[in-house]
PDB file of N, CA and C in Angstrom:
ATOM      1  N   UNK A   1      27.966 -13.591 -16.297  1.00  0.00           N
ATOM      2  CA  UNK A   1      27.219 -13.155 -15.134  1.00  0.00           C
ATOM      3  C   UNK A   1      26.237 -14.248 -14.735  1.00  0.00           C
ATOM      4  N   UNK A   2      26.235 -14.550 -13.526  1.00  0.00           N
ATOM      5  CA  UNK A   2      25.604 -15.697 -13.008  1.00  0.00           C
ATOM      6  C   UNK A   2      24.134 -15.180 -12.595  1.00  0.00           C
ATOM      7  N   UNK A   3      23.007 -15.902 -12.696  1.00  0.00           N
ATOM      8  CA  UNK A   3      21.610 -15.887 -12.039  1.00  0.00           C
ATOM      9  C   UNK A   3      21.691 -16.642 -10.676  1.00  0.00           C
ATOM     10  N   UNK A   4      21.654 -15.333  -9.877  1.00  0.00           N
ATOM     11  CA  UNK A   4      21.068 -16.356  -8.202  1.00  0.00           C
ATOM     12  C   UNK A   4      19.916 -16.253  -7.960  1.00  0.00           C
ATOM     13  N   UNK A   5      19.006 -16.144  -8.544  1.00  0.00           N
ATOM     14  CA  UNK A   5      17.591 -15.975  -8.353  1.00  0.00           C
ATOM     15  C   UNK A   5      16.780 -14.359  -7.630  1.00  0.00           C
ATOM     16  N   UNK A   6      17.785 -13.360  -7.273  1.00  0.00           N
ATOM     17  CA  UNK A   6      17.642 -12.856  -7.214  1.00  0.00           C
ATOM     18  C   UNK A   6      16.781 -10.933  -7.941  1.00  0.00           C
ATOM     19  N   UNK A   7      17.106 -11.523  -9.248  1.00  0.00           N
ATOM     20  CA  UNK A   7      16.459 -10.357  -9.826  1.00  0.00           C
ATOM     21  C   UNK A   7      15.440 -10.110 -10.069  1.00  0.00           C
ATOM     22  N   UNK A   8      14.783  -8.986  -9.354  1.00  0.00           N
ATOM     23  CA  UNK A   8      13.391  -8.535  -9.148  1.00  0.00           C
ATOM     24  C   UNK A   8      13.585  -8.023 -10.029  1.00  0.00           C
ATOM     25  N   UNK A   9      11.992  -7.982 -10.956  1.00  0.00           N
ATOM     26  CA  UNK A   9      11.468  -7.010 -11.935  1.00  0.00           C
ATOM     27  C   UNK A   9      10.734  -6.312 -10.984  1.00  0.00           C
ATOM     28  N   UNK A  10      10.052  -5.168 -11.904  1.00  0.00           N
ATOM     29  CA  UNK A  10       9.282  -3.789 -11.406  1.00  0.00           C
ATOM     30  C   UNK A  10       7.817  -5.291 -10.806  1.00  0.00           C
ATOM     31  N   UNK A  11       7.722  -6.197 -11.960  1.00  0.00           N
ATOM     32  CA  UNK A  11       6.577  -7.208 -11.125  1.00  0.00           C
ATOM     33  C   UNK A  11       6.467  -7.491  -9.675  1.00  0.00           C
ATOM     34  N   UNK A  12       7.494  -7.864  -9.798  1.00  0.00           N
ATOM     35  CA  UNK A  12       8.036  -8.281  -7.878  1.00  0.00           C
ATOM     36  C   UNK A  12       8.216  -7.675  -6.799  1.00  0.00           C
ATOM     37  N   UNK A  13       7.976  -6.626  -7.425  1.00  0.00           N
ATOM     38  CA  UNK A  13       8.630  -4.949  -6.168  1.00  0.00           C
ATOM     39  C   UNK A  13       6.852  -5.451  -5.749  1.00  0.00           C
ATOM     40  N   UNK A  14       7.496  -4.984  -4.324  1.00  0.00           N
ATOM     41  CA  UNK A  14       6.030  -4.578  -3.261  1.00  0.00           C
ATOM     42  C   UNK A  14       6.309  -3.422  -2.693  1.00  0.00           C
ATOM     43  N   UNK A  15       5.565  -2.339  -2.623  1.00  0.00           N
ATOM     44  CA  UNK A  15       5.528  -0.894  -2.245  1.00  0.00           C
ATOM     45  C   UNK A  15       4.743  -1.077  -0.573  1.00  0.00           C
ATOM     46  N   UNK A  16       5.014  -0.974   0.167  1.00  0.00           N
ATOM     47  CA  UNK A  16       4.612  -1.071   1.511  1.00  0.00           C
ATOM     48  C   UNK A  16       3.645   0.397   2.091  1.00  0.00           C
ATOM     49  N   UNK A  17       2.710  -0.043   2.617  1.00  0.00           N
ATOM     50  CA  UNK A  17       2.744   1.411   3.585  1.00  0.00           C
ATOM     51  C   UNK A  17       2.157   0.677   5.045  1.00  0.00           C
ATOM     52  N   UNK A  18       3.004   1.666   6.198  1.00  0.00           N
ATOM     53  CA  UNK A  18       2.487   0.700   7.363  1.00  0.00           C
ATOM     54  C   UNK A  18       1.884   1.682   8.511  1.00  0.00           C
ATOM     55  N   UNK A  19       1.051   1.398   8.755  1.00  0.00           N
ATOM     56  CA  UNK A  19      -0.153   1.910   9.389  1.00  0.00           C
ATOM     57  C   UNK A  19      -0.685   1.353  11.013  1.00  0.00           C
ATOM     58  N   UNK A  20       0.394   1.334  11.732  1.00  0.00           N
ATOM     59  CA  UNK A  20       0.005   1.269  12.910  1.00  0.00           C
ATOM     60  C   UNK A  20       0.436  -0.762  12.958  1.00  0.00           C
ATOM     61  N   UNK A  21      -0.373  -1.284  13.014  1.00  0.00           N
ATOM     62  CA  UNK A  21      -0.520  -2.530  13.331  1.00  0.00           C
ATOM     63  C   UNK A  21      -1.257  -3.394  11.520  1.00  0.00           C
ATOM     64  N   UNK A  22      -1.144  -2.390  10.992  1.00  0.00           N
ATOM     65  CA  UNK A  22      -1.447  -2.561   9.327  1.00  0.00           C
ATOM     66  C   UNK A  22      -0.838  -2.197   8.672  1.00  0.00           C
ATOM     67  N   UNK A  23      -0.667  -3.067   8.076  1.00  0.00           N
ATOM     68  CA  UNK A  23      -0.080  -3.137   6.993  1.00  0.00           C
ATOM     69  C   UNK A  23      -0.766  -3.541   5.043  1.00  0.00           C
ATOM     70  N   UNK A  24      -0.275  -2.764   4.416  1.00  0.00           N
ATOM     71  CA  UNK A  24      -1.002  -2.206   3.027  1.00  0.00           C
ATOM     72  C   UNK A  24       0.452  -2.851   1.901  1.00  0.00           C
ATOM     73  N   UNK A  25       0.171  -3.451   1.254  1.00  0.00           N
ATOM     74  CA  UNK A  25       1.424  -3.569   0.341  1.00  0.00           C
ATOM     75  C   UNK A  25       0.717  -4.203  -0.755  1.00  0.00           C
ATOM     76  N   UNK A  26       1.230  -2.838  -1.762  1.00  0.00           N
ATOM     77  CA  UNK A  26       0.467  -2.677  -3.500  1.00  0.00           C
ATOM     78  C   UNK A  26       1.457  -3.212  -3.814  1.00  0.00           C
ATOM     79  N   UNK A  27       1.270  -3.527  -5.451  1.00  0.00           N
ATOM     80  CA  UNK A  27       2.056  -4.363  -6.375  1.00  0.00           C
ATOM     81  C   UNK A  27       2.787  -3.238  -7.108  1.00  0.00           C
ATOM     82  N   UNK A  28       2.072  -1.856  -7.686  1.00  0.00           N
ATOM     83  CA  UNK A  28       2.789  -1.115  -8.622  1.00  0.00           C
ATOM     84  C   UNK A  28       3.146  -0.223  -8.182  1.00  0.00           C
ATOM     85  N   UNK A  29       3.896   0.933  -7.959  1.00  0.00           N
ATOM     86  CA  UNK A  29       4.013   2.298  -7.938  1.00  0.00           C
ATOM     87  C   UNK A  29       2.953   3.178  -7.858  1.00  0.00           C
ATOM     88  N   UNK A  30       1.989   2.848  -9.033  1.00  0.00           N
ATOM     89  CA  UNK A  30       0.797   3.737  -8.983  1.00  0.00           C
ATOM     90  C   UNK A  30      -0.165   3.351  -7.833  1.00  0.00           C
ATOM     91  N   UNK A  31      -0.126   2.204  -7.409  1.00  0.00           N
ATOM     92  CA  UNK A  31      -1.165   1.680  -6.201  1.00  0.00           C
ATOM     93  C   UNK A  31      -0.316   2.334  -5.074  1.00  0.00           C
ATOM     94  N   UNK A  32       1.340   2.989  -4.966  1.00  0.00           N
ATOM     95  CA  UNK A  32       1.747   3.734  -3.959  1.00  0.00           C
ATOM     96  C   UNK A  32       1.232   4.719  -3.818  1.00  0.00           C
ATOM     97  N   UNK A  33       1.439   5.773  -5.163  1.00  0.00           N
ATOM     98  CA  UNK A  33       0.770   6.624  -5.221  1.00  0.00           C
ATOM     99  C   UNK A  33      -0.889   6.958  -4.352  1.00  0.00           C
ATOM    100  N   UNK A  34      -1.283   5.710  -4.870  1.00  0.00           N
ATOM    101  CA  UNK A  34      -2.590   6.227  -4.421  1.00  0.00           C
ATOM    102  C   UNK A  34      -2.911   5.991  -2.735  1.00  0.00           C
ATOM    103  N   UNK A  35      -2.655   4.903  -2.167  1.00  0.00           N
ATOM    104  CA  UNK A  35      -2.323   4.868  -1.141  1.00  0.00           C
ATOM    105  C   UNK A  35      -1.870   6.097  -0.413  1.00  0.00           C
ATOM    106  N   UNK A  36      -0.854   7.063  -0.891  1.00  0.00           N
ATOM    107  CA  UNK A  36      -0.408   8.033  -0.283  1.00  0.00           C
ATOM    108  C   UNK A  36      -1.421   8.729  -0.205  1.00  0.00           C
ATOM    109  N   UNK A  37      -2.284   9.412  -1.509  1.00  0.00           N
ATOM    110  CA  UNK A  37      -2.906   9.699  -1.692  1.00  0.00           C
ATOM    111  C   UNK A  37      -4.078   9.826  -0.942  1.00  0.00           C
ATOM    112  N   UNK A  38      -4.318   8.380  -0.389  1.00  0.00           N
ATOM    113  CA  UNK A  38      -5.218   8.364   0.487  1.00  0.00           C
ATOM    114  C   UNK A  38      -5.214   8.794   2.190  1.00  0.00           C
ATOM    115  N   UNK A  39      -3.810   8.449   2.231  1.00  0.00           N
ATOM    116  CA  UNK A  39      -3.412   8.605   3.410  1.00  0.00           C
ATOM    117  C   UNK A  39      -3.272   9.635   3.945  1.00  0.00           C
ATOM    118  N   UNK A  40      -3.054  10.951   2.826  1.00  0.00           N
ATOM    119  CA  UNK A  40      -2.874  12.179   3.171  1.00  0.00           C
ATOM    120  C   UNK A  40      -4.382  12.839   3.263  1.00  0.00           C
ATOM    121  N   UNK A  41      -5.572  12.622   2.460  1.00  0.00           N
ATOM    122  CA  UNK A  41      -6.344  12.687   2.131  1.00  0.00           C
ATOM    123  C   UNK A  41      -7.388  12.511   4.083  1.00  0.00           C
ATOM    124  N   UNK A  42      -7.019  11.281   4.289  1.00  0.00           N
ATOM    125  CA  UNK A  42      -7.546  10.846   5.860  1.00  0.00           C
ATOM    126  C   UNK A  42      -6.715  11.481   6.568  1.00  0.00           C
ATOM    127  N   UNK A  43      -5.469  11.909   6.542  1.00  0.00           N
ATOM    128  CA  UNK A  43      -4.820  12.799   7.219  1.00  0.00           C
ATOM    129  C   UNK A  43      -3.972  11.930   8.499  1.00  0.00           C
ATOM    130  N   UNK A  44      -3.630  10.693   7.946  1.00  0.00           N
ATOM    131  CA  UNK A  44      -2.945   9.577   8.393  1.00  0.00           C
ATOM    132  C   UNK A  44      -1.472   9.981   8.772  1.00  0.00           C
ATOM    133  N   UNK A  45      -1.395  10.694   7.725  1.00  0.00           N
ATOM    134  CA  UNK A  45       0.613  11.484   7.777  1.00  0.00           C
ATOM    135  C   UNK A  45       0.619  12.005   9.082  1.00  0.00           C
ATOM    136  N   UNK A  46      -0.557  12.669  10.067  1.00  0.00           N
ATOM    137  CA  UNK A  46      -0.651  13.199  11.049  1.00  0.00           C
ATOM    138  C   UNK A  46       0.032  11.953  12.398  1.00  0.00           C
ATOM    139  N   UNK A  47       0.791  12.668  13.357  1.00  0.00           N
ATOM    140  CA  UNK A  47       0.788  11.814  14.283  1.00  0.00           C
ATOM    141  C   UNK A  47      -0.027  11.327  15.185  1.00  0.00           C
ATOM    142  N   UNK A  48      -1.346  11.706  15.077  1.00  0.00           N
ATOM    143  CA  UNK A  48      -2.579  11.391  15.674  1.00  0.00           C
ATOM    144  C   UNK A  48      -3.494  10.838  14.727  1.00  0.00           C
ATOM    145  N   UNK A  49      -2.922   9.686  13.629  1.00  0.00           N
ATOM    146  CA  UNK A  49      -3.991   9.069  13.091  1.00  0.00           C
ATOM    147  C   UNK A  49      -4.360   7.802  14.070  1.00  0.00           C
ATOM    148  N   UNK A  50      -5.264   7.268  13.499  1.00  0.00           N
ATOM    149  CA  UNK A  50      -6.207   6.318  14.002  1.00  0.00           C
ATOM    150  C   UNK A  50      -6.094   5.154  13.150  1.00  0.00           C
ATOM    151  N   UNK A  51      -5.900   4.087  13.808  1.00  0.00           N
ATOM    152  CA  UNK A  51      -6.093   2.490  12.965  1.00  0.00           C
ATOM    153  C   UNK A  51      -7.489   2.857  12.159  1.00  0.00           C
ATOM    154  N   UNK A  52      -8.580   3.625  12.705  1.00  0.00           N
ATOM    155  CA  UNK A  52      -9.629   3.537  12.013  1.00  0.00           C
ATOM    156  C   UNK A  52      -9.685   4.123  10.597  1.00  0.00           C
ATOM    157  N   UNK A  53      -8.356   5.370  10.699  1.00  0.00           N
ATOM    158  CA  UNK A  53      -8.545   6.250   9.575  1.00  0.00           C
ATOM    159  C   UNK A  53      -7.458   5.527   8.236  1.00  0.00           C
ATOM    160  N   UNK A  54      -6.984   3.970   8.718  1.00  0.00           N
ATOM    161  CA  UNK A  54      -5.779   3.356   8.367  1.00  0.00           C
ATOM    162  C   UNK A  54      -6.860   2.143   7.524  1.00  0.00           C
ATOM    163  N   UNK A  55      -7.760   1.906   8.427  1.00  0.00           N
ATOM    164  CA  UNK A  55      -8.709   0.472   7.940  1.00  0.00           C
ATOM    165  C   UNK A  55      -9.516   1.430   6.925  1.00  0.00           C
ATOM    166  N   UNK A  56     -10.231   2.488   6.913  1.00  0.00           N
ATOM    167  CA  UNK A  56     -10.741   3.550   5.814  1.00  0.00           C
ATOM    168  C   UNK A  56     -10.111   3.490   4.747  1.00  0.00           C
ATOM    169  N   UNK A  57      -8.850   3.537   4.478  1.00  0.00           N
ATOM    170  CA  UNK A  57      -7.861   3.854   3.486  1.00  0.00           C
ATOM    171  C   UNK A  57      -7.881   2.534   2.478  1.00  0.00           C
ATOM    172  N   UNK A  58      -7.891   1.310   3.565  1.00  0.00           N
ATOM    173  CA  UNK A  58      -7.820  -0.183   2.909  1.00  0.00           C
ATOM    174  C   UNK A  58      -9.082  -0.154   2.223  1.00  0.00           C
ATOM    175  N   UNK A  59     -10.681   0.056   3.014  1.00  0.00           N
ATOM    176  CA  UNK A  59     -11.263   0.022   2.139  1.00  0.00           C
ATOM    177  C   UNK A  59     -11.828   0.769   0.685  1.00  0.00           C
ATOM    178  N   UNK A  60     -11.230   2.110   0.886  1.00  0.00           N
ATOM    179  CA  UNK A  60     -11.705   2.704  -0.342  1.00  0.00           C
ATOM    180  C   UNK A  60     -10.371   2.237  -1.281  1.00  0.00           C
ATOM    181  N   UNK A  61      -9.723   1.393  -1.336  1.00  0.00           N
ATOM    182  CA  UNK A  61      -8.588   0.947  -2.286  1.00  0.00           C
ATOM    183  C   UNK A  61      -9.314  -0.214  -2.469  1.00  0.00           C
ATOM    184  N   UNK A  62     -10.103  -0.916  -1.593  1.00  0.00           N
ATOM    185  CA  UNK A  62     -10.863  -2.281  -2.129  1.00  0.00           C
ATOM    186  C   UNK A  62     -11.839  -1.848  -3.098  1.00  0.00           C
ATOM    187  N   UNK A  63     -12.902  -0.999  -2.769  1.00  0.00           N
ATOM    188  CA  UNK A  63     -13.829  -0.685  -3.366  1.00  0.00           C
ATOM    189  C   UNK A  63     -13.650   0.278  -4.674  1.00  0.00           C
ATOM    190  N   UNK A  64     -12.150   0.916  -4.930  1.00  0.00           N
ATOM    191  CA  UNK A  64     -12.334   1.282  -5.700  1.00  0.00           C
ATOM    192  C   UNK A  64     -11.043   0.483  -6.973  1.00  0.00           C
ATOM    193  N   UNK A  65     -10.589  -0.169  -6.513  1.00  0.00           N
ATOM    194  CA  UNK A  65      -9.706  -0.749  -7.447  1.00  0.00           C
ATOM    195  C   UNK A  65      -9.648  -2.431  -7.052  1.00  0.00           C
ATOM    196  N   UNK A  66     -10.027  -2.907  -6.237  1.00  0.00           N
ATOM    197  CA  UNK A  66     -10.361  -4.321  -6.183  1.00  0.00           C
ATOM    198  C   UNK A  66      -8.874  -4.994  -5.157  1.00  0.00           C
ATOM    199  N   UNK A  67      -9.486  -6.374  -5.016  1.00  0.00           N
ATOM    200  CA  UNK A  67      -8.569  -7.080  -4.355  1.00  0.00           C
ATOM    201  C   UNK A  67      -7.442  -7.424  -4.960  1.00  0.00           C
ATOM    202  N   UNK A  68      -7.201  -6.988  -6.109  1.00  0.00           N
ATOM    203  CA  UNK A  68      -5.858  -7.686  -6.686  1.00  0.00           C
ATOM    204  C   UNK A  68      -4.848  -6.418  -6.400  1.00  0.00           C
ATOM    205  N   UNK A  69      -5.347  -4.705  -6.162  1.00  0.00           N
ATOM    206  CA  UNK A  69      -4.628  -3.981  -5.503  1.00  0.00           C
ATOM    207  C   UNK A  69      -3.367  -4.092  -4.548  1.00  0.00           C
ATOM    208  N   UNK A  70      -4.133  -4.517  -3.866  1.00  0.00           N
ATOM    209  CA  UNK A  70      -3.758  -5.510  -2.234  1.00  0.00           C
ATOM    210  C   UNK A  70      -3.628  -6.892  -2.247  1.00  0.00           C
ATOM    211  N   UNK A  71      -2.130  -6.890  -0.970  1.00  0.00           N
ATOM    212  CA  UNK A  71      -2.179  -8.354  -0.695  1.00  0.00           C
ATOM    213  C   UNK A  71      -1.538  -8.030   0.483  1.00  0.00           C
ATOM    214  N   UNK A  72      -2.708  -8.764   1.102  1.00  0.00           N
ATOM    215  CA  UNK A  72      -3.453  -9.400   2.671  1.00  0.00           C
ATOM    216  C   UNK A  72      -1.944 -10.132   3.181  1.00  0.00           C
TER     217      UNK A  72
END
């Protein structure tokens, strides 16, 4: 079996969430989790969220788990 450079570990996975004109993409599963978490929480799942209630979400994931959460 040949290596094409292709095989992602669970390291390499990026979990996305996209938020209007933002975009959020955690490194683990559990940073999905929480993200969702948050999102449901601001009530983002709604079709009347707000970039504002989207930029909220980014920062309580900064402030509460740091910049290595996220990548910008």
């Amino acid at each position: 079996m040949s290596d094409n450079g292709n095989n992602d570990t669970d390291q390499d996975k990026e979990y996305r969430q996209y938020l209007g004109d933002l975009q959020i993409v955690v490194k683990t599963p559990e940073g999905s989790r929480v993200i969702c978490r948050l999102l449901e929480d601001l009530g983002t799942f709604q079709p009347a969220w707000s970039e504002k209630n989207a930029r909220l979400a980014k920062q309580a994931v900064l402030k509460d788990f740091g910049q290595e959460m996220l990548d910008d």
